[in-house]
PDB file of N, CA and C in Angstrom:
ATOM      1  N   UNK A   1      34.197 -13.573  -0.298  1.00  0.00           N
ATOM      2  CA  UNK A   1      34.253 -14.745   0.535  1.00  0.00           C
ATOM      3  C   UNK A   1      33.747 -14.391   1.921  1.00  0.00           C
ATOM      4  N   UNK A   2      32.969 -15.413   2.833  1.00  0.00           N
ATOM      5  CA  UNK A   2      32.910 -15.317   3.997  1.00  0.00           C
ATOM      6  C   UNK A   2      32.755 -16.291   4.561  1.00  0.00           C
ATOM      7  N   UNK A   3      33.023 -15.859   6.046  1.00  0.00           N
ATOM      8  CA  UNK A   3      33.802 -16.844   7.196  1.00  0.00           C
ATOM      9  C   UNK A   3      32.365 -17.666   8.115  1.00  0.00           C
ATOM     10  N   UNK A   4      32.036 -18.739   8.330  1.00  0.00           N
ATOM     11  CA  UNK A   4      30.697 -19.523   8.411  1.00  0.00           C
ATOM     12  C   UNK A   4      31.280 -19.929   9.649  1.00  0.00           C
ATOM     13  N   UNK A   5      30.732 -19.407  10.659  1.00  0.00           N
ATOM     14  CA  UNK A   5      30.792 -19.958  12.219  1.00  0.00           C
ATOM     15  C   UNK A   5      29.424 -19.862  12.866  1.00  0.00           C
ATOM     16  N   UNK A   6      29.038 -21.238  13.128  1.00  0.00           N
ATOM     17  CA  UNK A   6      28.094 -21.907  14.281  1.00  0.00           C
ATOM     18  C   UNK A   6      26.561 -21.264  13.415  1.00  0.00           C
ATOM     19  N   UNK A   7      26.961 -21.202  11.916  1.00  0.00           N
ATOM     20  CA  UNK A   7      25.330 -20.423  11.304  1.00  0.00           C
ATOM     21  C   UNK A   7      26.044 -19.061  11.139  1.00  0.00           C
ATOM     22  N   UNK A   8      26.317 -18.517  11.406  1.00  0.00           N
ATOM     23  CA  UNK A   8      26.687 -16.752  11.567  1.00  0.00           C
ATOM     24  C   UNK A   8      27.711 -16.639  10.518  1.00  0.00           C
ATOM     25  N   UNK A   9      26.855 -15.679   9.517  1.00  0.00           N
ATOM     26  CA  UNK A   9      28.304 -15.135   8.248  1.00  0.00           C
ATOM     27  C   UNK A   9      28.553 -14.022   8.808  1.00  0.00           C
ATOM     28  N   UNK A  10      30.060 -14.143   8.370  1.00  0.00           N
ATOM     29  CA  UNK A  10      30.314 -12.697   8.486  1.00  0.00           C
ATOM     30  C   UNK A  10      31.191 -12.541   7.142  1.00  0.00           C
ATOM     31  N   UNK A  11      30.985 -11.074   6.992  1.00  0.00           N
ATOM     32  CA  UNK A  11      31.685 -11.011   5.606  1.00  0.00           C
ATOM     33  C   UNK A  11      33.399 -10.492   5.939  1.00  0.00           C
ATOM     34  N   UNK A  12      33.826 -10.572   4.295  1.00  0.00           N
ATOM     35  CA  UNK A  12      35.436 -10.166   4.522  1.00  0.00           C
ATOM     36  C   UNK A  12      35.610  -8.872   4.874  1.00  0.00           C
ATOM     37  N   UNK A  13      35.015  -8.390   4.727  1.00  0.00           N
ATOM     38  CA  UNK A  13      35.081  -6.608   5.185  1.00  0.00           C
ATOM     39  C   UNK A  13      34.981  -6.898   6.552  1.00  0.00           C
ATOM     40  N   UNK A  14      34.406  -7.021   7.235  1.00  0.00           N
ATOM     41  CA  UNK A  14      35.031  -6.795   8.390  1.00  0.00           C
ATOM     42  C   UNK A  14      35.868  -7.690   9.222  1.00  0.00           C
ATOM     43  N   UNK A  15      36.272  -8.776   8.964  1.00  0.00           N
ATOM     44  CA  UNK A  15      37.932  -9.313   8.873  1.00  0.00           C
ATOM     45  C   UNK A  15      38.847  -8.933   7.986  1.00  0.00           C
ATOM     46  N   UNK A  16      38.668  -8.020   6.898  1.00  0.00           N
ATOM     47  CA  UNK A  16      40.050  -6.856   6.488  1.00  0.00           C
ATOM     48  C   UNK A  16      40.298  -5.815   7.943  1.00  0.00           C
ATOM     49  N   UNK A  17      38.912  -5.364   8.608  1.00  0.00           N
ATOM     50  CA  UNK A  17      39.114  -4.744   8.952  1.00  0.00           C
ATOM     51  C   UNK A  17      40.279  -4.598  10.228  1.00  0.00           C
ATOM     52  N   UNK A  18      40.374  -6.121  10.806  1.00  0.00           N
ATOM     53  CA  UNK A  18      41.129  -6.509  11.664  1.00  0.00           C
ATOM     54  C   UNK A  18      42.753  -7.047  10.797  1.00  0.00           C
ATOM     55  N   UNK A  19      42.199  -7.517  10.067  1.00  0.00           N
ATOM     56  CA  UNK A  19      43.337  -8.468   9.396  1.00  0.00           C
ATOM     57  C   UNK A  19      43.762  -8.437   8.122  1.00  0.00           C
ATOM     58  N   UNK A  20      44.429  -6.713   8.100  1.00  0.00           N
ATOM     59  CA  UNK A  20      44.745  -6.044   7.330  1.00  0.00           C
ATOM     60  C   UNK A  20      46.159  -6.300   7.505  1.00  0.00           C
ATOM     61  N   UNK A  21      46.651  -5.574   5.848  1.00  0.00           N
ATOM     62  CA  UNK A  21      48.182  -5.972   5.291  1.00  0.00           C
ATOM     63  C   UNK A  21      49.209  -5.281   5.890  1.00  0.00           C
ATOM     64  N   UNK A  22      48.718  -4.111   7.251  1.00  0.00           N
ATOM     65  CA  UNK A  22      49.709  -4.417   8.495  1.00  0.00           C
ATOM     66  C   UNK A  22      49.604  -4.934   9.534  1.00  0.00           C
ATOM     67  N   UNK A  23      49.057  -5.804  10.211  1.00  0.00           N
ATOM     68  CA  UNK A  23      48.433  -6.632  10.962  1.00  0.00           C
ATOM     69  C   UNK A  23      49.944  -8.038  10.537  1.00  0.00           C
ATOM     70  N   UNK A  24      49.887  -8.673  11.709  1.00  0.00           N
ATOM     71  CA  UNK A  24      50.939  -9.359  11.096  1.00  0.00           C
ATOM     72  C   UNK A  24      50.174 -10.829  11.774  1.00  0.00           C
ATOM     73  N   UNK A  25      50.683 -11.837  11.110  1.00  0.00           N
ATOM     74  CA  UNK A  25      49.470 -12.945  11.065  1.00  0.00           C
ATOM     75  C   UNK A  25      49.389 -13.839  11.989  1.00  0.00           C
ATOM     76  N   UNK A  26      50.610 -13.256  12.936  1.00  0.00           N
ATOM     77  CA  UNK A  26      49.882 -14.513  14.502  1.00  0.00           C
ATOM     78  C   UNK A  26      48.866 -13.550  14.684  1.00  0.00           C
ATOM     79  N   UNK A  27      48.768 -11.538  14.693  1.00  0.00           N
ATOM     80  CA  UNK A  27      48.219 -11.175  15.061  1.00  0.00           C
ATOM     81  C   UNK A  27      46.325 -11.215  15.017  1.00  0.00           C
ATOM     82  N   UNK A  28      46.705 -11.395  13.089  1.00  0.00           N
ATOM     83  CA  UNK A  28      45.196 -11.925  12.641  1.00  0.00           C
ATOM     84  C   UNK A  28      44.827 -13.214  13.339  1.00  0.00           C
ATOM     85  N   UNK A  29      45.613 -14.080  13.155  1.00  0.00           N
ATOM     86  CA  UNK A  29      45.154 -15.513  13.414  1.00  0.00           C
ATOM     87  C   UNK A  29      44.793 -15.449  15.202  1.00  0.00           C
ATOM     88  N   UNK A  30      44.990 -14.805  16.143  1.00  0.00           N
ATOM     89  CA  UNK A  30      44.811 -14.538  17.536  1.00  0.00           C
ATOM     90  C   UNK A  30      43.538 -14.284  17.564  1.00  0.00           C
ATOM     91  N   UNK A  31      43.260 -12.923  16.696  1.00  0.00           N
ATOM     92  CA  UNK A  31      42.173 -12.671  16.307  1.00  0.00           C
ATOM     93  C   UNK A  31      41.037 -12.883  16.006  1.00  0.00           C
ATOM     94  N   UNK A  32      41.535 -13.730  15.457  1.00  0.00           N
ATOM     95  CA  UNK A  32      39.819 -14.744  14.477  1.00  0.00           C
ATOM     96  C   UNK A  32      40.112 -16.303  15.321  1.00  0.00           C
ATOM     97  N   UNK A  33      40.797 -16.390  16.358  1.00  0.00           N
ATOM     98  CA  UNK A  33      40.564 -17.499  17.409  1.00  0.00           C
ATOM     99  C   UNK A  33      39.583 -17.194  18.317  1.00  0.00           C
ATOM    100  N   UNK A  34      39.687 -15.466  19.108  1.00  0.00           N
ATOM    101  CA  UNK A  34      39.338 -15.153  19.793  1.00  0.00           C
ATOM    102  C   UNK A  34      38.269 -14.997  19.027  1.00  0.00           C
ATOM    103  N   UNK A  35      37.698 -14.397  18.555  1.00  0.00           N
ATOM    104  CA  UNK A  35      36.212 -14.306  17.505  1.00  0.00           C
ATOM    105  C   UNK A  35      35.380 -15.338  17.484  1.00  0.00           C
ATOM    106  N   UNK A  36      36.345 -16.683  17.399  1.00  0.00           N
ATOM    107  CA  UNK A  36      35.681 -17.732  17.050  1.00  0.00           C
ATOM    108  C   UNK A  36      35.417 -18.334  18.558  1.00  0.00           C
ATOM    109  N   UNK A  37      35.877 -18.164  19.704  1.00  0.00           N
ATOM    110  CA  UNK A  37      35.715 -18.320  20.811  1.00  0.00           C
ATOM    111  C   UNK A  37      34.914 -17.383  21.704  1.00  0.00           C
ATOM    112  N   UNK A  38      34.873 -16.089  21.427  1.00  0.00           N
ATOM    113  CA  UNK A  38      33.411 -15.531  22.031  1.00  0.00           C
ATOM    114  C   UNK A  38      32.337 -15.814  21.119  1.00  0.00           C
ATOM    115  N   UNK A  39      32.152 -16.134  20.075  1.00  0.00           N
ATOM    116  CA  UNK A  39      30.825 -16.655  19.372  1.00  0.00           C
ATOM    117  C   UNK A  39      30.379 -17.944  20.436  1.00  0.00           C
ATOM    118  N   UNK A  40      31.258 -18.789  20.458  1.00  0.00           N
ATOM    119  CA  UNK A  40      31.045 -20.091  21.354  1.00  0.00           C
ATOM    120  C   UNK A  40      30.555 -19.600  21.997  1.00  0.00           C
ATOM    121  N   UNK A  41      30.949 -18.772  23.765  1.00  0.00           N
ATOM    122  CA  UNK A  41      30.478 -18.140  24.799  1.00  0.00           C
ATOM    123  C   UNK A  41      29.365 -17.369  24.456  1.00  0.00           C
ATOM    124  N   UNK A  42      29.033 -16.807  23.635  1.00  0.00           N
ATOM    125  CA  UNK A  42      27.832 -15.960  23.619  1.00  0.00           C
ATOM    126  C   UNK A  42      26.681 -17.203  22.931  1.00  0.00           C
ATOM    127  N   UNK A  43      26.843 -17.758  22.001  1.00  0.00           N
ATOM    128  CA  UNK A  43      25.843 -19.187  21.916  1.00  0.00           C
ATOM    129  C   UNK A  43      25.759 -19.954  22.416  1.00  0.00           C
ATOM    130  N   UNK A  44      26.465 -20.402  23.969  1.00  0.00           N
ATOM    131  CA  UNK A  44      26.813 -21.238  24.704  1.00  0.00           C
ATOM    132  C   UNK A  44      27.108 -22.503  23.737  1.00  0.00           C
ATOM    133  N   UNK A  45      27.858 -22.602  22.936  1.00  0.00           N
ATOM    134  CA  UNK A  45      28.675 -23.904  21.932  1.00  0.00           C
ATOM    135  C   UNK A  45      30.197 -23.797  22.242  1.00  0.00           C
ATOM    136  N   UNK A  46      30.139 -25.215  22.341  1.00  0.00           N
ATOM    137  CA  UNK A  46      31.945 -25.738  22.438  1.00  0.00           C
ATOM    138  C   UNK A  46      32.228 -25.339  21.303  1.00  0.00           C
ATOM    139  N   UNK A  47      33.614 -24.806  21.273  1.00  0.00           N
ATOM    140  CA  UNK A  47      34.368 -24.255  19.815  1.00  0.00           C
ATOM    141  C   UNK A  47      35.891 -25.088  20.356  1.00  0.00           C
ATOM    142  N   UNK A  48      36.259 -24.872  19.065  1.00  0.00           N
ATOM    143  CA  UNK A  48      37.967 -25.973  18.726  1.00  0.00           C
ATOM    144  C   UNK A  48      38.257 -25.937  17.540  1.00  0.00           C
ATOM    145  N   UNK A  49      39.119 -26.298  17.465  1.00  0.00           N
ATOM    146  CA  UNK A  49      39.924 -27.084  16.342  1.00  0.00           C
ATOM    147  C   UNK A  49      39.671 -28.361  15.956  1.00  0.00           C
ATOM    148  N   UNK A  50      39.265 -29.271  15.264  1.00  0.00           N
ATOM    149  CA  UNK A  50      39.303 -30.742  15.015  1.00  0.00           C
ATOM    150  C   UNK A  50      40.394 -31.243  14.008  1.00  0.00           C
ATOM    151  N   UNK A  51      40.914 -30.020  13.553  1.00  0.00           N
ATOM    152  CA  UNK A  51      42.031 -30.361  12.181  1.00  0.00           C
ATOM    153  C   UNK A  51      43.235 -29.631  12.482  1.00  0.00           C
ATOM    154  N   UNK A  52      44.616 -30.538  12.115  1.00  0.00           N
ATOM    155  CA  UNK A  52      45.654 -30.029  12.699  1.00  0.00           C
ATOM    156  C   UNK A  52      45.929 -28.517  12.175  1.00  0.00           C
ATOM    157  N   UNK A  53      46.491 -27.579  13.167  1.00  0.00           N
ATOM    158  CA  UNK A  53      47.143 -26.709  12.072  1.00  0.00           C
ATOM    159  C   UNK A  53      48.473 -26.742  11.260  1.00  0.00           C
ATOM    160  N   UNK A  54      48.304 -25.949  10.276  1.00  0.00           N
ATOM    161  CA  UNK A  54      49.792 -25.561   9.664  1.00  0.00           C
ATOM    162  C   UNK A  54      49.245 -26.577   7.937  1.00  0.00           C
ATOM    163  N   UNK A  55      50.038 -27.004   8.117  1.00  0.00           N
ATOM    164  CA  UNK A  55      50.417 -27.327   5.820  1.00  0.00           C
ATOM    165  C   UNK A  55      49.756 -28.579   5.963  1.00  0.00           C
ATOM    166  N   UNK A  56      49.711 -28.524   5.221  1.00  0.00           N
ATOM    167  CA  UNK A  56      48.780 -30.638   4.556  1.00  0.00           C
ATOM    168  C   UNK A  56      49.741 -30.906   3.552  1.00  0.00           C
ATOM    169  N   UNK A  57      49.732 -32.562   3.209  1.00  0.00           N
ATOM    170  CA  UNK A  57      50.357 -33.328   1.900  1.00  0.00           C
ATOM    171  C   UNK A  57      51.701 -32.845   2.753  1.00  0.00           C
ATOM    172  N   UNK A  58      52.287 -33.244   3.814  1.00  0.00           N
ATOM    173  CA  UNK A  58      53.883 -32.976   4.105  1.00  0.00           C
ATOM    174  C   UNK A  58      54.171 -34.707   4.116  1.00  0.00           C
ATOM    175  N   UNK A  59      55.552 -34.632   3.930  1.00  0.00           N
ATOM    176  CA  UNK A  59      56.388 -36.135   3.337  1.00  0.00           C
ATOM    177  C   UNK A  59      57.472 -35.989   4.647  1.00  0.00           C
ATOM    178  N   UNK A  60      57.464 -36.988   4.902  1.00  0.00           N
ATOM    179  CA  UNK A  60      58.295 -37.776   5.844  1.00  0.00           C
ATOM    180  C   UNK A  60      59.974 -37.949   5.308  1.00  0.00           C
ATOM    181  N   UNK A  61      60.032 -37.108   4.807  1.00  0.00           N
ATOM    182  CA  UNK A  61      61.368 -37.685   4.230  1.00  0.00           C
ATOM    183  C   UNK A  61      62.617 -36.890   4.854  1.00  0.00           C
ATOM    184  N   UNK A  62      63.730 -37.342   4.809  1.00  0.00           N
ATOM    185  CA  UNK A  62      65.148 -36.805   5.324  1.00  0.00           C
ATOM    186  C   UNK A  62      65.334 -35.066   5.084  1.00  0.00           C
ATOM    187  N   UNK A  63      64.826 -34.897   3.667  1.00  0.00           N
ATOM    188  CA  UNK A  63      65.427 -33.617   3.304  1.00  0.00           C
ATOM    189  C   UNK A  63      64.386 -32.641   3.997  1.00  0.00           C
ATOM    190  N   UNK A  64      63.101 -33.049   4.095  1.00  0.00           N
ATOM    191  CA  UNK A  64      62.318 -31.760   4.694  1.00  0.00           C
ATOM    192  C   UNK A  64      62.607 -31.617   5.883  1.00  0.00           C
ATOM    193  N   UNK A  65      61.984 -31.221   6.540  1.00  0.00           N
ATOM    194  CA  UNK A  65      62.315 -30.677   8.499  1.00  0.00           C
ATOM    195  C   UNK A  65      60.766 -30.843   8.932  1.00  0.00           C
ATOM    196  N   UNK A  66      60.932 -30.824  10.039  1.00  0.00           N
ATOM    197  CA  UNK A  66      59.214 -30.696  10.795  1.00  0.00           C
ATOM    198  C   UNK A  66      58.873 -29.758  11.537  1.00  0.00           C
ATOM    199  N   UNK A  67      60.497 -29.046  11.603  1.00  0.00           N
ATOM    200  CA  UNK A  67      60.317 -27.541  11.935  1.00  0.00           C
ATOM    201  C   UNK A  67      58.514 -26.285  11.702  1.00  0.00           C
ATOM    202  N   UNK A  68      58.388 -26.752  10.612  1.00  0.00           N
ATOM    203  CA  UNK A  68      57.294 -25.543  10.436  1.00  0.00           C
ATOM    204  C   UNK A  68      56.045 -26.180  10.828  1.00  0.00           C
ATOM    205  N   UNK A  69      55.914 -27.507  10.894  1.00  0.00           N
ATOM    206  CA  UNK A  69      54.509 -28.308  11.794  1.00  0.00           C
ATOM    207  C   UNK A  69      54.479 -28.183  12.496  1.00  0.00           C
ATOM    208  N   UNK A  70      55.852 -28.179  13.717  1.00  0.00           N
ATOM    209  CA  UNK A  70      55.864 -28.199  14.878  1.00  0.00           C
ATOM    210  C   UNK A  70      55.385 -26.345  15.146  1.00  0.00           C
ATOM    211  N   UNK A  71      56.300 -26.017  14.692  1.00  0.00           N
ATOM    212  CA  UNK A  71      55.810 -24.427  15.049  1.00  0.00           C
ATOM    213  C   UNK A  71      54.253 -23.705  14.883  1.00  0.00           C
ATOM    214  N   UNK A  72      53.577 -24.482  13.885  1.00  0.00           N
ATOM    215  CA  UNK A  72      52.273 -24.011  14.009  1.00  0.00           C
ATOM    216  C   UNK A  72      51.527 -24.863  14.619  1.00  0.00           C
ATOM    217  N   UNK A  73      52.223 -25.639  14.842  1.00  0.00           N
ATOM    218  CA  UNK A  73      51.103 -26.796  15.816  1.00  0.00           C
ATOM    219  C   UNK A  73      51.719 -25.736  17.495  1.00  0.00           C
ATOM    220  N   UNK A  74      52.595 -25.443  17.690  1.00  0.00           N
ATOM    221  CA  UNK A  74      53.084 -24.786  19.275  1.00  0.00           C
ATOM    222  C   UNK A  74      52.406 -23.650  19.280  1.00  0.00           C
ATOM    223  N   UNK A  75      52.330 -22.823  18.283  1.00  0.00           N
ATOM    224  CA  UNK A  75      51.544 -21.254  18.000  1.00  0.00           C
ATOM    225  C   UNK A  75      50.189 -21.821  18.188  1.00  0.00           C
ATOM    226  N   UNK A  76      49.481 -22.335  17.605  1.00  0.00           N
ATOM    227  CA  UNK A  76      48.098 -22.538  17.538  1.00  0.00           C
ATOM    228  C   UNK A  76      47.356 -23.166  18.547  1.00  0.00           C
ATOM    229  N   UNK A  77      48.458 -24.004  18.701  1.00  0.00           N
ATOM    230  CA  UNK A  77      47.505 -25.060  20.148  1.00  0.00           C
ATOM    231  C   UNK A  77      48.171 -24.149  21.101  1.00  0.00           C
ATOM    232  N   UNK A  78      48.535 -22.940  21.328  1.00  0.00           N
ATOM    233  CA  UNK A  78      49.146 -21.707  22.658  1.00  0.00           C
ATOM    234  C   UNK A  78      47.309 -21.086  22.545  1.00  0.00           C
ATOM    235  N   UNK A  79      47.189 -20.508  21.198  1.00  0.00           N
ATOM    236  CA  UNK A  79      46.326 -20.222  21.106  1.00  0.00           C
ATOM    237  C   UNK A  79      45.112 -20.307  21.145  1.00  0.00           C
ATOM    238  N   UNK A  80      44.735 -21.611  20.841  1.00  0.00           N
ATOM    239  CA  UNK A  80      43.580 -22.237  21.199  1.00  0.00           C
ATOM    240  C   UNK A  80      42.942 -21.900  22.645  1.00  0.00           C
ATOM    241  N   UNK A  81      44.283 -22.616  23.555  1.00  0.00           N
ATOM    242  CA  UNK A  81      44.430 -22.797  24.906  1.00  0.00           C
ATOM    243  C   UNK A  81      44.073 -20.851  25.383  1.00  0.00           C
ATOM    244  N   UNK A  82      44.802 -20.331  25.186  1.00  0.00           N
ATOM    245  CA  UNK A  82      44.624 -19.296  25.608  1.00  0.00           C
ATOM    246  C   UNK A  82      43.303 -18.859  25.523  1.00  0.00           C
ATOM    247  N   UNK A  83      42.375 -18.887  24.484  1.00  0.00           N
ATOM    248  CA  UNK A  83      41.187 -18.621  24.111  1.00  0.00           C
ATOM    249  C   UNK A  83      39.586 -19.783  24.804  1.00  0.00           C
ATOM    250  N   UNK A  84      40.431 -20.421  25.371  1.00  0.00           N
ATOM    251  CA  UNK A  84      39.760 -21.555  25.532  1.00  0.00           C
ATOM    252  C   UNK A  84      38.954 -22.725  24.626  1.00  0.00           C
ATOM    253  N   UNK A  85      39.252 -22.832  23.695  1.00  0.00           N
ATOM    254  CA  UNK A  85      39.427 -24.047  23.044  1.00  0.00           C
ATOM    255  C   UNK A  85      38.746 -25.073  23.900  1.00  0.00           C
ATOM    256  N   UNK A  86      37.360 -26.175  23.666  1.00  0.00           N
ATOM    257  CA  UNK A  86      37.450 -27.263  24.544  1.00  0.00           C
ATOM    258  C   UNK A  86      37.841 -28.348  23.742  1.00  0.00           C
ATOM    259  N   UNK A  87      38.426 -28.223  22.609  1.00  0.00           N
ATOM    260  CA  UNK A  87      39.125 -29.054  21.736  1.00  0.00           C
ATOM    261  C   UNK A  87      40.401 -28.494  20.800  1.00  0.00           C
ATOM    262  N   UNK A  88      41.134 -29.457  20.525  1.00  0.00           N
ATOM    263  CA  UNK A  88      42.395 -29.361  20.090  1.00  0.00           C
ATOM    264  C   UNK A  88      43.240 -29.909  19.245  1.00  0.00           C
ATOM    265  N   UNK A  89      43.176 -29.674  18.506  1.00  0.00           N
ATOM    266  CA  UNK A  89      44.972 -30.670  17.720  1.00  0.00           C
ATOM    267  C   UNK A  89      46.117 -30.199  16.983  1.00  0.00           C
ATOM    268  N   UNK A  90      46.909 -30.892  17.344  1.00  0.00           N
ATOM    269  CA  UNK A  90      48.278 -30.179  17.168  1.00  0.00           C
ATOM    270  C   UNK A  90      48.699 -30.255  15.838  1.00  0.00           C
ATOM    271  N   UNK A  91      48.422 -31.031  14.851  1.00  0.00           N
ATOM    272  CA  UNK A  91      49.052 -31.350  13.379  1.00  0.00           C
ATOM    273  C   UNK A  91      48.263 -32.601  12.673  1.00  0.00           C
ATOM    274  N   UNK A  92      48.162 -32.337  11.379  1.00  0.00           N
ATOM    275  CA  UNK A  92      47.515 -33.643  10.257  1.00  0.00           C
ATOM    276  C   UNK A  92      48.825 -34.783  10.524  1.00  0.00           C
ATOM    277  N   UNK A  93      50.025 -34.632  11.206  1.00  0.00           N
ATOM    278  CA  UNK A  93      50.495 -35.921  11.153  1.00  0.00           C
ATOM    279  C   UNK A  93      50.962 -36.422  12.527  1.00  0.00           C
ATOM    280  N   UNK A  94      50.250 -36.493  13.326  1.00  0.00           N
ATOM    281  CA  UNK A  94      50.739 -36.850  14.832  1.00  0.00           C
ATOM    282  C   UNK A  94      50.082 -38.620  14.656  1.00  0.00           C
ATOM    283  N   UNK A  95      51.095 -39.246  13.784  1.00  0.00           N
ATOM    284  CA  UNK A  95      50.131 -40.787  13.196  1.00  0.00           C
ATOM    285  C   UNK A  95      51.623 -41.215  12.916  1.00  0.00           C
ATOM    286  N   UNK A  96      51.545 -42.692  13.333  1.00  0.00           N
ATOM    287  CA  UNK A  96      52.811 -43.706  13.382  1.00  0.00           C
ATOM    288  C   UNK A  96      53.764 -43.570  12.019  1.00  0.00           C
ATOM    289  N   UNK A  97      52.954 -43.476  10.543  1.00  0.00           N
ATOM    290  CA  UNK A  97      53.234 -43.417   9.482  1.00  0.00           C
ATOM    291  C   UNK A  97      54.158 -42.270   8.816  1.00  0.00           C
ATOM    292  N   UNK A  98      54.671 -41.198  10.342  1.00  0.00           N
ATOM    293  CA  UNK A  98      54.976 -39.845  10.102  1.00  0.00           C
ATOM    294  C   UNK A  98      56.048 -40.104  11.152  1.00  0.00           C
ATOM    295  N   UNK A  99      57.352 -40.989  11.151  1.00  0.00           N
ATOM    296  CA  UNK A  99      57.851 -41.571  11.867  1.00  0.00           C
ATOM    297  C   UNK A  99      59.039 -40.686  12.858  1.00  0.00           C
ATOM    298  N   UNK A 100      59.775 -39.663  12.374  1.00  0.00           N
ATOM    299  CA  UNK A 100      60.458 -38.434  12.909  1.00  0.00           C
ATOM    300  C   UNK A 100      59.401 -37.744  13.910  1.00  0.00           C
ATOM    301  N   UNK A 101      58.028 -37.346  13.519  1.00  0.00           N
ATOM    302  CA  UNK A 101      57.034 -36.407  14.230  1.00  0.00           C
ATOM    303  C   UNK A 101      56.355 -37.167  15.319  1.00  0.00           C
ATOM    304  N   UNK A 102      55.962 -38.986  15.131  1.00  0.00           N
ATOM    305  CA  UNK A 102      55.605 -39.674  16.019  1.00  0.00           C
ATOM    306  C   UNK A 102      56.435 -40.195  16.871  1.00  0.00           C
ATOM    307  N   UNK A 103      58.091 -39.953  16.630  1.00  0.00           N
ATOM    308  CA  UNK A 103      58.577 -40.496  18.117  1.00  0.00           C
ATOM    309  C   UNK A 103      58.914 -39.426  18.567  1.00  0.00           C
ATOM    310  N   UNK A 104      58.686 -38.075  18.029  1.00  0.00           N
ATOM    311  CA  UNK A 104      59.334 -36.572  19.152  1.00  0.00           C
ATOM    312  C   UNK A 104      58.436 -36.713  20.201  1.00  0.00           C
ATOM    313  N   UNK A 105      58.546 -37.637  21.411  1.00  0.00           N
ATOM    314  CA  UNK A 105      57.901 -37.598  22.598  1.00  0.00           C
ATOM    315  C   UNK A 105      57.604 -36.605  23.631  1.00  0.00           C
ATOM    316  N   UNK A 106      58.655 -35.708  23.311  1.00  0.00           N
ATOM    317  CA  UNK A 106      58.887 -34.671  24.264  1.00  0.00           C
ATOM    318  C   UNK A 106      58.219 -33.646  23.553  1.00  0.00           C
ATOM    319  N   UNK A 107      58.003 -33.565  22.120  1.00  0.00           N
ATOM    320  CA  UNK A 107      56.851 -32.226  21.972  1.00  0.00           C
ATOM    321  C   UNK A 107      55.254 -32.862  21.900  1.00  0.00           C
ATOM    322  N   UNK A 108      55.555 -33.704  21.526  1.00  0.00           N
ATOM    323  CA  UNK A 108      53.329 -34.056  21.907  1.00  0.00           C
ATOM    324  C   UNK A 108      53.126 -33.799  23.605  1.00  0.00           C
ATOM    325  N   UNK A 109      54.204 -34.361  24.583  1.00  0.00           N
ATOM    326  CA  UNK A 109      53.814 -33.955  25.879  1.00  0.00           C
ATOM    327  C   UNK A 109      54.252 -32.428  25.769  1.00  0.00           C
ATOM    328  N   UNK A 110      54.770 -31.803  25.293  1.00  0.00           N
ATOM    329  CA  UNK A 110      54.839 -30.511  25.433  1.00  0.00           C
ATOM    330  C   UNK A 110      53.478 -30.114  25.252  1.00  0.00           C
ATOM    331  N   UNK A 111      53.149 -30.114  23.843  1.00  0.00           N
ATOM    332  CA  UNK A 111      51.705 -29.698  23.287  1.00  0.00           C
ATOM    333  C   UNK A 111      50.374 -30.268  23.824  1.00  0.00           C
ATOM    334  N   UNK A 112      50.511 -31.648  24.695  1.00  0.00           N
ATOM    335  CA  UNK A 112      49.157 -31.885  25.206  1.00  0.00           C
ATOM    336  C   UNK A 112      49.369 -30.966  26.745  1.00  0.00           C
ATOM    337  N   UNK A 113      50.741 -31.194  27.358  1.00  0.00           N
ATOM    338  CA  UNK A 113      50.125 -29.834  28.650  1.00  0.00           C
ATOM    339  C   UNK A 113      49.655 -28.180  27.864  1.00  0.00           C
ATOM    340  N   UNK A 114      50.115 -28.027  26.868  1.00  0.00           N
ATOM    341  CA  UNK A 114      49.348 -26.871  26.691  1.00  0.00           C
ATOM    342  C   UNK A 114      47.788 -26.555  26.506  1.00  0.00           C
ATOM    343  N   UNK A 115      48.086 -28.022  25.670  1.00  0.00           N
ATOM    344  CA  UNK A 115      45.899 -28.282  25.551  1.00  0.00           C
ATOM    345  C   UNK A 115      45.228 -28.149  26.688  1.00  0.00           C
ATOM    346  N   UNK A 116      45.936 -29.182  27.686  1.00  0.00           N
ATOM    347  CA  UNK A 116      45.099 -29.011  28.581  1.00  0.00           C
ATOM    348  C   UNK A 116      44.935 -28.437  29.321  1.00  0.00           C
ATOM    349  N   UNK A 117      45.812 -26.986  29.613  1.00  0.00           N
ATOM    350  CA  UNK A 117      45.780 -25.607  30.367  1.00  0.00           C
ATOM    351  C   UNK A 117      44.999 -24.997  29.942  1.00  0.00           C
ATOM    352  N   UNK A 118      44.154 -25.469  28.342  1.00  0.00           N
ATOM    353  CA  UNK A 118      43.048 -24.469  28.965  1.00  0.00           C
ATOM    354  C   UNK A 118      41.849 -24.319  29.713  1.00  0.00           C
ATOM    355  N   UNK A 119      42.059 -23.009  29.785  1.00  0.00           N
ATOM    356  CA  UNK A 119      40.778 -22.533  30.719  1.00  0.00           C
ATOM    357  C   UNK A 119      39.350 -22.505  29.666  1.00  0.00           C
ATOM    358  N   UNK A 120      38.443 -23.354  30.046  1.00  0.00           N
ATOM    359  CA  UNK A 120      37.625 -23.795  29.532  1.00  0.00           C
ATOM    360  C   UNK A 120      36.463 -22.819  30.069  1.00  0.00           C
ATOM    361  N   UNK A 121      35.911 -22.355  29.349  1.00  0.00           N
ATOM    362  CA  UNK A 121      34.934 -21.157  29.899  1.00  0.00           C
ATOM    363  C   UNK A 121      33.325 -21.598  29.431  1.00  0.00           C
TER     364      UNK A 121
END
């Protein structure tokens, strides 16, 4: 398998080489943000996210939690930001129809000041 950014393959060998089975996976995932953000800077191209992170097909329902959306949507959009990201999104369900995740008001403003701290390079 290999990883297709802006035209440029790169193969899995040398993302084992970083993001190996002691490597622990904010560490990889930091990793291949930052990767994917000096490619931008060195091709002069905006790089981002356009798709939320974390799980897809999640259900709105009582028994699950939103615990683990929220957490990779807070990890990732930290990360983005940190890397400079000129785009962002926090989760596949930040949509009315996802009714627990669309009225937590206080973490979308959490997560959009993080978006927009970044430093845009």
């Amino acid at each position: 398998m290999a990883l297709f950014v802006s035209g440029i393959r790169r193969s899995d060998s040398s993302r084992k080489a970083t993001c190996s089975t002691t490597s622990t996976t904010l560490t990889c995932l930091d990793h291949n943000i930052a990767e994917v953000a000096d490619l931008g800077r060195r091709y002069h191209k905006p790089v981002g996210n356009t798709e939320g992170w974390g799980t897809i097909n999640w259900l709105d329902h009582p028994a699950l939690s939103w615990d683990i959306i929220k957490q990779s949507g807070e990890i990732c959009a930290g990360l983005g930001a940190k890397h400079g990201y000129r785009f962002n999104c926090t989760s596949n369900f930040t949509h009315p129809q996802f009714p627990r995740l669309w009225n937590d008001i206080a973490w979308h403003k959490r997560l959009t000041a993080t978006i927009r701290s970044a430093s845009v390079h």
